[in-house]
N, C-alpha and C. Protein backbone atom coordinates (compact mmCIF):
# COMPACT_ATOMS: atom_id res chain seq x y z
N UNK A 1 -0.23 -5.17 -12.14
CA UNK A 1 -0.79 -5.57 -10.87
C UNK A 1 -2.26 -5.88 -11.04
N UNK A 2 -2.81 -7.17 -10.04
CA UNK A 2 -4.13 -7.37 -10.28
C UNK A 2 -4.64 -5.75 -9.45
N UNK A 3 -5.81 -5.59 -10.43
CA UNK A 3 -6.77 -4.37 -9.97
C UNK A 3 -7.32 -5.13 -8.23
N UNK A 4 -7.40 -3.84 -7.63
CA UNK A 4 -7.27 -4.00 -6.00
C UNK A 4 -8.92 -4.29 -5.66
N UNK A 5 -9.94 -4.51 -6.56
CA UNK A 5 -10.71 -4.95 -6.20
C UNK A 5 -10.67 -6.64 -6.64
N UNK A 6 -9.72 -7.21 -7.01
CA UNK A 6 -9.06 -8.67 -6.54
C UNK A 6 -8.78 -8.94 -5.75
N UNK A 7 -8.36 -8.17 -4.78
CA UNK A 7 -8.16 -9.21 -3.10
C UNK A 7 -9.63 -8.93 -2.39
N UNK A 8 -9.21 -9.91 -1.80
CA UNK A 8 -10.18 -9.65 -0.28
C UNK A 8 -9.98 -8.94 -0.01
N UNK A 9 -9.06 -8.51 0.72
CA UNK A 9 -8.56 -7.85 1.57
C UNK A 9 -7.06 -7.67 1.31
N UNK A 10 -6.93 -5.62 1.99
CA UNK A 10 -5.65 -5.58 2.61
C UNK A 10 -5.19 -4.85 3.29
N UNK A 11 -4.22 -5.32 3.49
CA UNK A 11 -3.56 -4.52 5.06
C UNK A 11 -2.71 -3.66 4.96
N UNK A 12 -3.18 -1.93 5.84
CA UNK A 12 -2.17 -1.20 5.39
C UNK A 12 -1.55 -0.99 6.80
N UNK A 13 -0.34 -1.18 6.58
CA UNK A 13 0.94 -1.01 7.55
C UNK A 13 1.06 0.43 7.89
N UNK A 14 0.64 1.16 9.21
CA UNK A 14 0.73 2.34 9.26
C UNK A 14 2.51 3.04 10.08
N UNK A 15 2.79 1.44 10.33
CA UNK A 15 4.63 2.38 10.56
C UNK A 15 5.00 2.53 9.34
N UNK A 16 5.74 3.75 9.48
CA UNK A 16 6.85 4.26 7.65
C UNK A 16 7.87 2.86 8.15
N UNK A 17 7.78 2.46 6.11
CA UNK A 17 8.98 1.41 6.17
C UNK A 17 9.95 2.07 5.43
N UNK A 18 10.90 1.58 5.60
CA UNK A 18 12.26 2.30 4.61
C UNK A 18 12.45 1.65 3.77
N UNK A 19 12.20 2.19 2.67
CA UNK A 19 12.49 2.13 1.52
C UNK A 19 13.14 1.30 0.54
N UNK A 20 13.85 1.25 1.01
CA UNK A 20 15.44 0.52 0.81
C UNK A 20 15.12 -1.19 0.59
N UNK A 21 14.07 -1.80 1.84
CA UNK A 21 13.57 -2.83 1.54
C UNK A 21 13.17 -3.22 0.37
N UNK A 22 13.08 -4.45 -0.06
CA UNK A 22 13.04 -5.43 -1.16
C UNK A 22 11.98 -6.51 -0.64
N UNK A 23 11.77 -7.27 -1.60
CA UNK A 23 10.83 -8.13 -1.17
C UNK A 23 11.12 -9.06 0.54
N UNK A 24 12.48 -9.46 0.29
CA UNK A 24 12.80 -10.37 1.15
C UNK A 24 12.42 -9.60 2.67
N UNK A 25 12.83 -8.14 2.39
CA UNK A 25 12.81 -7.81 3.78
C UNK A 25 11.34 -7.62 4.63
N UNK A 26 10.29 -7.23 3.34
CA UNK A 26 8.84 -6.79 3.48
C UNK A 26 8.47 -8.15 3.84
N UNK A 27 8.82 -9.21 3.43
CA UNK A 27 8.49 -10.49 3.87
C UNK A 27 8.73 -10.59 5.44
N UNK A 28 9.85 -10.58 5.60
CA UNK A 28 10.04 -10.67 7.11
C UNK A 28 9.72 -9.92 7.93
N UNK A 29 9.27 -8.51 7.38
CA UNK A 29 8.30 -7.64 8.57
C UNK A 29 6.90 -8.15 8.72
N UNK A 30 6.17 -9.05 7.32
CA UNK A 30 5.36 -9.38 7.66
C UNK A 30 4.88 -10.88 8.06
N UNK A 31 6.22 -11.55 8.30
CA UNK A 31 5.97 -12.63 9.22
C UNK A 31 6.22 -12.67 10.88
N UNK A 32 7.47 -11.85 10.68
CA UNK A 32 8.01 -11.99 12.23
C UNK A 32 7.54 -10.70 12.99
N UNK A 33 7.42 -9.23 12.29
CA UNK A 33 6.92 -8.75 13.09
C UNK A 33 5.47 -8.97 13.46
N UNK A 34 4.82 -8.86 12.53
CA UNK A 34 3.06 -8.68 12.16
C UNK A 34 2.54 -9.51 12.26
N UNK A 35 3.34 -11.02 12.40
CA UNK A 35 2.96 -12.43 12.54
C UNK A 35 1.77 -12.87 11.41
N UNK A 36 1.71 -12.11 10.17
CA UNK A 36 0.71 -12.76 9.33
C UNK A 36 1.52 -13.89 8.04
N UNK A 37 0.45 -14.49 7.57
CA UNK A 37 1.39 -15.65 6.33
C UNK A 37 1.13 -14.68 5.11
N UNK A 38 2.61 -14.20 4.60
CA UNK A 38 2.08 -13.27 3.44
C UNK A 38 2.21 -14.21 1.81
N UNK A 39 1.37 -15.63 1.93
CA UNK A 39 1.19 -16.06 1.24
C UNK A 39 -0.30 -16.09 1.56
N UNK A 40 -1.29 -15.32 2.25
CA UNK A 40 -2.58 -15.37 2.21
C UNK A 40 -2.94 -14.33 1.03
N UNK A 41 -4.33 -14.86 0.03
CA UNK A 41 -4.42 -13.85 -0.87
C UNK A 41 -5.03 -12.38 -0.01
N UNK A 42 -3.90 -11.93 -0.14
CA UNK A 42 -3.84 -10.25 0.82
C UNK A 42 -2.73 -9.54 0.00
N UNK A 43 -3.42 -8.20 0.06
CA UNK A 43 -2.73 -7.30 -0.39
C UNK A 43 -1.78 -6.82 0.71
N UNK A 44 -0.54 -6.17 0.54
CA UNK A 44 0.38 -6.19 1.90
C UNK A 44 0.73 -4.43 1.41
N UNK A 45 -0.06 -3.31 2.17
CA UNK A 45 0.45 -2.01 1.44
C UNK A 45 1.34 -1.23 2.87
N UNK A 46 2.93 -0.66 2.35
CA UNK A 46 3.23 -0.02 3.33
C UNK A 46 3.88 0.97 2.84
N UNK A 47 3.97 1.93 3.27
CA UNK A 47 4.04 3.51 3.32
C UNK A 47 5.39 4.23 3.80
N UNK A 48 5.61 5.06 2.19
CA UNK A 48 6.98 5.63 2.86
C UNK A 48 7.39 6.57 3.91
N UNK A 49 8.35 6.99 4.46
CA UNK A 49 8.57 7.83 5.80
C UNK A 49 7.95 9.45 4.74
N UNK A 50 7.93 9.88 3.96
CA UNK A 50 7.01 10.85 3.72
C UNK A 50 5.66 10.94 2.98
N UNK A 51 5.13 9.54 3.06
CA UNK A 51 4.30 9.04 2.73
C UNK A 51 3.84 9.20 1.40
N UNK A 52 4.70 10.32 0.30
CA UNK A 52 4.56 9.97 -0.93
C UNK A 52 4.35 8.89 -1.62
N UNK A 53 4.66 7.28 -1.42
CA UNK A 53 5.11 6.51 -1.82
C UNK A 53 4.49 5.39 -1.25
N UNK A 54 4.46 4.75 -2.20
CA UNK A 54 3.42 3.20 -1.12
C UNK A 54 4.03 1.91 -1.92
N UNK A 55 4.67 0.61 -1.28
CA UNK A 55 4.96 -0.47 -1.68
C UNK A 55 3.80 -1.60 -2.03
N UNK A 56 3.21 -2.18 -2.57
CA UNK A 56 2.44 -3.49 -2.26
C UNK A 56 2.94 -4.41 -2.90
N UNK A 57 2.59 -5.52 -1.69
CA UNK A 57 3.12 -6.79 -1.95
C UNK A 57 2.64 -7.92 -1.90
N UNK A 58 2.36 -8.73 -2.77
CA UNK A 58 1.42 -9.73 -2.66
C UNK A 58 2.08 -11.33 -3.48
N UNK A 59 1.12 -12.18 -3.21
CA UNK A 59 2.32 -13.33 -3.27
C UNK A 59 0.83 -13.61 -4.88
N UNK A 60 1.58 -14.24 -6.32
CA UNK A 60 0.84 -14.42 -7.20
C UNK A 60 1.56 -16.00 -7.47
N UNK A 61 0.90 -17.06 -7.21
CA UNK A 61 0.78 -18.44 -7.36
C UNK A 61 2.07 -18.62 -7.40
N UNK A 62 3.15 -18.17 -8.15
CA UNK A 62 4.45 -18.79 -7.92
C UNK A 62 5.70 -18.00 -7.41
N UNK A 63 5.21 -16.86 -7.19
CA UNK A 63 6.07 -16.21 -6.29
C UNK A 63 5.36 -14.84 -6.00
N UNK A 64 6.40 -13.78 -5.37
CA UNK A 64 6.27 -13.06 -4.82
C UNK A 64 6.22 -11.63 -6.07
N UNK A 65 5.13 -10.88 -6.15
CA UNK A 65 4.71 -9.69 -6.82
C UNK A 65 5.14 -8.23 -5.86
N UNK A 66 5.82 -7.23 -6.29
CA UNK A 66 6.20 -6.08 -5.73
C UNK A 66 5.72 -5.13 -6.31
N UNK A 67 4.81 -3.69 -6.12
CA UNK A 67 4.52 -3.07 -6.89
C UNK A 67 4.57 -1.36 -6.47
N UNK A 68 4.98 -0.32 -6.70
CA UNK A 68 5.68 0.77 -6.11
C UNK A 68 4.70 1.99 -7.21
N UNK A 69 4.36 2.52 -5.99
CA UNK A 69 3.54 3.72 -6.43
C UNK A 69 3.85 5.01 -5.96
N UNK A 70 4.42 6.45 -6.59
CA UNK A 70 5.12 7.25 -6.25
C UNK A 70 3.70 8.67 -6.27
N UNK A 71 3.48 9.37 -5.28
CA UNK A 71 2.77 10.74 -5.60
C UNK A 71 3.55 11.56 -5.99
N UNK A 72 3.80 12.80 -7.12
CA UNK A 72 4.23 13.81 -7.62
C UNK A 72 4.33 15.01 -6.41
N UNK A 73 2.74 15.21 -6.22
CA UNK A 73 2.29 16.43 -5.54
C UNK A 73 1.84 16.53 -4.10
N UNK A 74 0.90 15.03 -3.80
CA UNK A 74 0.37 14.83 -2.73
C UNK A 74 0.73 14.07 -2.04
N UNK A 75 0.47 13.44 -0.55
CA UNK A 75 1.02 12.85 0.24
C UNK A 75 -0.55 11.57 0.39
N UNK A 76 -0.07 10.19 0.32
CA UNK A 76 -1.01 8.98 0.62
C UNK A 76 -1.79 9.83 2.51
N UNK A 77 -2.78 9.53 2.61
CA UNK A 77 -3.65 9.84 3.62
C UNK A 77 -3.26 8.51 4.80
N UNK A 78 -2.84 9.15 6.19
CA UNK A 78 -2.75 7.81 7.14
C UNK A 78 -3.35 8.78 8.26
N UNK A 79 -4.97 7.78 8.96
CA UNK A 79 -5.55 8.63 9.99
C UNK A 79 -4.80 7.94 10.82
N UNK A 80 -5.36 9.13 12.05
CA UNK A 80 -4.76 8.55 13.37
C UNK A 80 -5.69 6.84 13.87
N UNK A 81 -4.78 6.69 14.50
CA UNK A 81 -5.44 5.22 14.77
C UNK A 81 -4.37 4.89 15.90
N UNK A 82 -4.82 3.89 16.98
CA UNK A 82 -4.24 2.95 17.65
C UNK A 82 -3.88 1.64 17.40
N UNK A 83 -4.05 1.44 15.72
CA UNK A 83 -3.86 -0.09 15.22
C UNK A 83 -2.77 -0.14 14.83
N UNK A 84 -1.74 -0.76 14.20
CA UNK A 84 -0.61 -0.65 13.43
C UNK A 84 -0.85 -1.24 12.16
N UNK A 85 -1.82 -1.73 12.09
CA UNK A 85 -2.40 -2.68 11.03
C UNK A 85 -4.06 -2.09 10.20
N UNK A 86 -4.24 -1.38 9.68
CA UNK A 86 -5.58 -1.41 9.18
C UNK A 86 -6.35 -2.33 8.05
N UNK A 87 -7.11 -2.57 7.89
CA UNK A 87 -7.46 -3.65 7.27
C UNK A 87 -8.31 -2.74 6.45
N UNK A 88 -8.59 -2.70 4.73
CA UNK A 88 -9.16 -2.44 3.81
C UNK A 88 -10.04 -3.34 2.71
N UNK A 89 -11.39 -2.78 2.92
CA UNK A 89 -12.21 -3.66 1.61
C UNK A 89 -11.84 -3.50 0.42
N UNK A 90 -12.40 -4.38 -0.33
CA UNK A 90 -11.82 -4.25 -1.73
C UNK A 90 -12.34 -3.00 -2.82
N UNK A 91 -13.26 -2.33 -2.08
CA UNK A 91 -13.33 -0.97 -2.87
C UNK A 91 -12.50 0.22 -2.20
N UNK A 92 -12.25 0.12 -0.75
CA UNK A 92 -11.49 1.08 -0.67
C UNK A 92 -10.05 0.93 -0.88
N UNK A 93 -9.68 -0.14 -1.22
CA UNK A 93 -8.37 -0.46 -1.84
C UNK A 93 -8.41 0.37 -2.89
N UNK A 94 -9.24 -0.12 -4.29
CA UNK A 94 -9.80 0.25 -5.07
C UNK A 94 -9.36 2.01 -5.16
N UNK A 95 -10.36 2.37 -3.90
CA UNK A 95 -9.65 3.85 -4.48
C UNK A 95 -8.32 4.52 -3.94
N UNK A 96 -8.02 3.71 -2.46
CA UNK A 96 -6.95 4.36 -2.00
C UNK A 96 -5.78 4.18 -3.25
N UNK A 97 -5.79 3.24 -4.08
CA UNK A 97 -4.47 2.89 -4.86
C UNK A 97 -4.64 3.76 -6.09
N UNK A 98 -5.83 4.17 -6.22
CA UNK A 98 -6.38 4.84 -7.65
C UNK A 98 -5.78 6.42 -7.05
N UNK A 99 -5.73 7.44 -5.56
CA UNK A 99 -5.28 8.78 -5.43
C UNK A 99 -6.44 8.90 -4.69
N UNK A 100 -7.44 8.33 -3.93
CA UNK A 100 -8.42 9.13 -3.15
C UNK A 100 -8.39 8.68 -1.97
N UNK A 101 -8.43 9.72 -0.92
CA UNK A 101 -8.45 9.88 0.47
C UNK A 101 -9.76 8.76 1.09
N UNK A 102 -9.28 7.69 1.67
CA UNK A 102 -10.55 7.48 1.46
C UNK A 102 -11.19 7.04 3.39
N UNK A 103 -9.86 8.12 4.48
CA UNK A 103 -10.47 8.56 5.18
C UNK A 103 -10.52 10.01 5.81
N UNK A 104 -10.64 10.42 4.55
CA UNK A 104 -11.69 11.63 4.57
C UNK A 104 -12.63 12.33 3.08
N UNK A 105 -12.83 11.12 2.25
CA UNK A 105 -14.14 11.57 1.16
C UNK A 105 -13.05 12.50 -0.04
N UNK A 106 -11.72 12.43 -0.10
CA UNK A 106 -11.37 13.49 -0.74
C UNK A 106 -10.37 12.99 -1.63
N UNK A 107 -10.29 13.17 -3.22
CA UNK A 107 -9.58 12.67 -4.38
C UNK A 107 -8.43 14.06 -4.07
N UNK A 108 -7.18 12.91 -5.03
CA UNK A 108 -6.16 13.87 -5.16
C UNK A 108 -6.26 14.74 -5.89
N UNK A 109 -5.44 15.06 -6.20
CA UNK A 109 -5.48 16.46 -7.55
C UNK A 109 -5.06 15.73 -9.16
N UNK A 110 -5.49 15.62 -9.79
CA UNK A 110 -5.31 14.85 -10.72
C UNK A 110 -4.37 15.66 -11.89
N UNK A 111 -3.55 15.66 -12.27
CA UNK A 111 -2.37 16.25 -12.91
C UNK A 111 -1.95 15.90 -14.47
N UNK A 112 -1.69 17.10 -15.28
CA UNK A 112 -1.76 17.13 -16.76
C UNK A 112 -0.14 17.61 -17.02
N UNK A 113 0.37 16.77 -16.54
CA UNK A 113 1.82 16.93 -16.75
C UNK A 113 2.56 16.97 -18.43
N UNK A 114 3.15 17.64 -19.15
CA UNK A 114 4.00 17.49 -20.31
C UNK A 114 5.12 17.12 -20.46
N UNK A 115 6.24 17.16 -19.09
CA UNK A 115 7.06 15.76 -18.66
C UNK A 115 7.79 15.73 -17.48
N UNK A 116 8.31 15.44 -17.29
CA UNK A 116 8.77 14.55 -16.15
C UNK A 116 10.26 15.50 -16.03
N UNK A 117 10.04 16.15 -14.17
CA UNK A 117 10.99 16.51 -13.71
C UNK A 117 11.76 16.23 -12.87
């Protein structure tokens, strides 16, 4: 994935999407519901129903890029808000995708795992 200080901008989807979606479907939540062209260079990030988990989706010159990021321990940070849509600069992309809270100042726990359970 391009490093997230490559977009302009992006948009994090604060309804939980299910999972289960694939590109085609993330496409159509973000035309018909959200009414945006997700062929704008935008990052498209949405969030699983236990928010471990975050999809992004972005369109790279000849098609469509999917990229799936899982937390072990911690849960992705979603403040309260009245938007359904938040919009992110390219450094706080930057760190939200890297494990840091970045509305409230606070990194995850960073983990020295020996393997995979």
């Amino acid at each position: 994935m391009r490093a997230g200080a490559n977009f302009p901008k992006a948009l994090l989807f604060r309804e939980r999407v299910d999972f289960r979606k694939w590109i085609r479907g993330l496409v159509a939540l973000i035309e018909h519901e959200y009414r945006f062209s997700p062929f704008e260079d935008c990052l498209f990030i949405f969030i699983s129903r236990d928010r471990r988990a975050i999809k992004a989706l972005y369109w790279d010159k000849c098609g469509f890029a999917l990229w799936t990021k899982r937390l072990e321990r911690e849960r992705f940070p979603m403040p309260r808000s009245d938007d359904d849509v938040l919009e992110l600069t390219p450094n706080q992309i930057e760190l939200f995708l890297s494990g840091f809270d970045i509305f409230r100042s606070k990194p995850h726990e960073i983990l020295s795992l020996e393997r995979y359970t």
